[in-house]
Protein backbone atom coordinates (compact mmCIF):
# COMPACT_ATOMS: atom_id res chain seq x y z
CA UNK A 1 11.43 -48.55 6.86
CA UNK A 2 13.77 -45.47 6.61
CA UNK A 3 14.10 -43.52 10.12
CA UNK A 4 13.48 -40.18 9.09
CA UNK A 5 15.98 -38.81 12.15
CA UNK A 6 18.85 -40.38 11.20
CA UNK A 7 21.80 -38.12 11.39
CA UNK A 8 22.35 -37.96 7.05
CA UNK A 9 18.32 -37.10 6.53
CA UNK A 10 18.55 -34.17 9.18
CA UNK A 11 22.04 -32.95 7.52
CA UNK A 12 19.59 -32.99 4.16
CA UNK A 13 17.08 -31.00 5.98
CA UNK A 14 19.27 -28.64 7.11
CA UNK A 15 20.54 -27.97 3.82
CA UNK A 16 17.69 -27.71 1.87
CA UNK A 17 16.16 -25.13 4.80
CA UNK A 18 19.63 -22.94 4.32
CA UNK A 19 19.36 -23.09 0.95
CA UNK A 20 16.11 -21.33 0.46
CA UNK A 21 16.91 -18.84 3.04
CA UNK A 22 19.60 -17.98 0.75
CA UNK A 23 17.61 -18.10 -2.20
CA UNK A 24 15.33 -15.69 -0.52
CA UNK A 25 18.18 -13.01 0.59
CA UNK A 26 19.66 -13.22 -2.60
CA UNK A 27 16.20 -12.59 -4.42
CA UNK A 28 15.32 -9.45 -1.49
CA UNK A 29 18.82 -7.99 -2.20
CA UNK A 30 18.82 -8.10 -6.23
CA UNK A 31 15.19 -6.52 -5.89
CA UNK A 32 15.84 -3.85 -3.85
CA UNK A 33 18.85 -2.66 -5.66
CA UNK A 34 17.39 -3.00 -8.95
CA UNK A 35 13.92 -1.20 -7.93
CA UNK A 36 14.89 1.76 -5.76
CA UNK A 37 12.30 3.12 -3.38
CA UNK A 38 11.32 6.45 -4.72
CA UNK A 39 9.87 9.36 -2.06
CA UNK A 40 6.51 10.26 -3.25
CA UNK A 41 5.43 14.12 -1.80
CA UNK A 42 2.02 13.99 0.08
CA UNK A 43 -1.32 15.93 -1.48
CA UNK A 44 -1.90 18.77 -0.18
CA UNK A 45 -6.11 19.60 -0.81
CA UNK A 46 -6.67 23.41 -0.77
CA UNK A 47 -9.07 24.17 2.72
CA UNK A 48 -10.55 27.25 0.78
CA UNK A 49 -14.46 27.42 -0.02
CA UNK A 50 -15.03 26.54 -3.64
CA UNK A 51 -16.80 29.14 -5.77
CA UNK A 52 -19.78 27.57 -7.59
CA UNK A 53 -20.10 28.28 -11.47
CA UNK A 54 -23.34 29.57 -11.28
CA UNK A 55 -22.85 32.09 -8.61
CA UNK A 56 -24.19 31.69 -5.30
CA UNK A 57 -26.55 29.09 -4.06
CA UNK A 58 -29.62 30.94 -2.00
CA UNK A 59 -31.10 29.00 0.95
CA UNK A 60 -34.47 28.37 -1.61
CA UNK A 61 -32.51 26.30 -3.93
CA UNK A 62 -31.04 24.50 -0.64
CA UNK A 63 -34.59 23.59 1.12
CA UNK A 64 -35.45 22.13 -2.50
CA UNK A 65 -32.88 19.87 -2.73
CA UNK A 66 -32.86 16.51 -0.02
CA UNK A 67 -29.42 15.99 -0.08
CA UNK A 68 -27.22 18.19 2.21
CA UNK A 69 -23.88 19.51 0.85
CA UNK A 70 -20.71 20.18 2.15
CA UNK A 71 -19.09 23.23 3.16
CA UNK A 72 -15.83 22.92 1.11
CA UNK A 73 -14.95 20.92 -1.85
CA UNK A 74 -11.72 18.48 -1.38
């Protein structure tokens, strides 16, 4: 039986860990200059009550309804 710690096994170890460490520098640094990150500008949402398109909602039509609404529209 082969000793797996002999001095040539560990040297092919060694290499073979390097060389995908390489591999995987060379593939992050071809990526990244190839595919530039790109600044994307954040949403602003308007805070401002939304008018509703048939006019104003009176507290009747509210009581009717179950489901409670919110305030402003995002």
């Amino acid at each position: 039986m082969k000793q797996p710690f002999e001095l040539k096994y560990i040297k092919r170890y060694l290499l073979l860990y390097v060389a995908v460490i390489i591999a995987v520098v060379l593939f992050y640094v071809v990526n990244s200059h190839h595919n530039p990150i790109e600044v994307v500008e954040k949403k602003r949402f308007s805070t401002q009550k939304s008018v509703h398109p048939y006019g104003d909602i009176t507290d009747e039509n509210r009581s009717e309804s179950p489901f409670r609404l919110l305030e402003t529209g995002y």
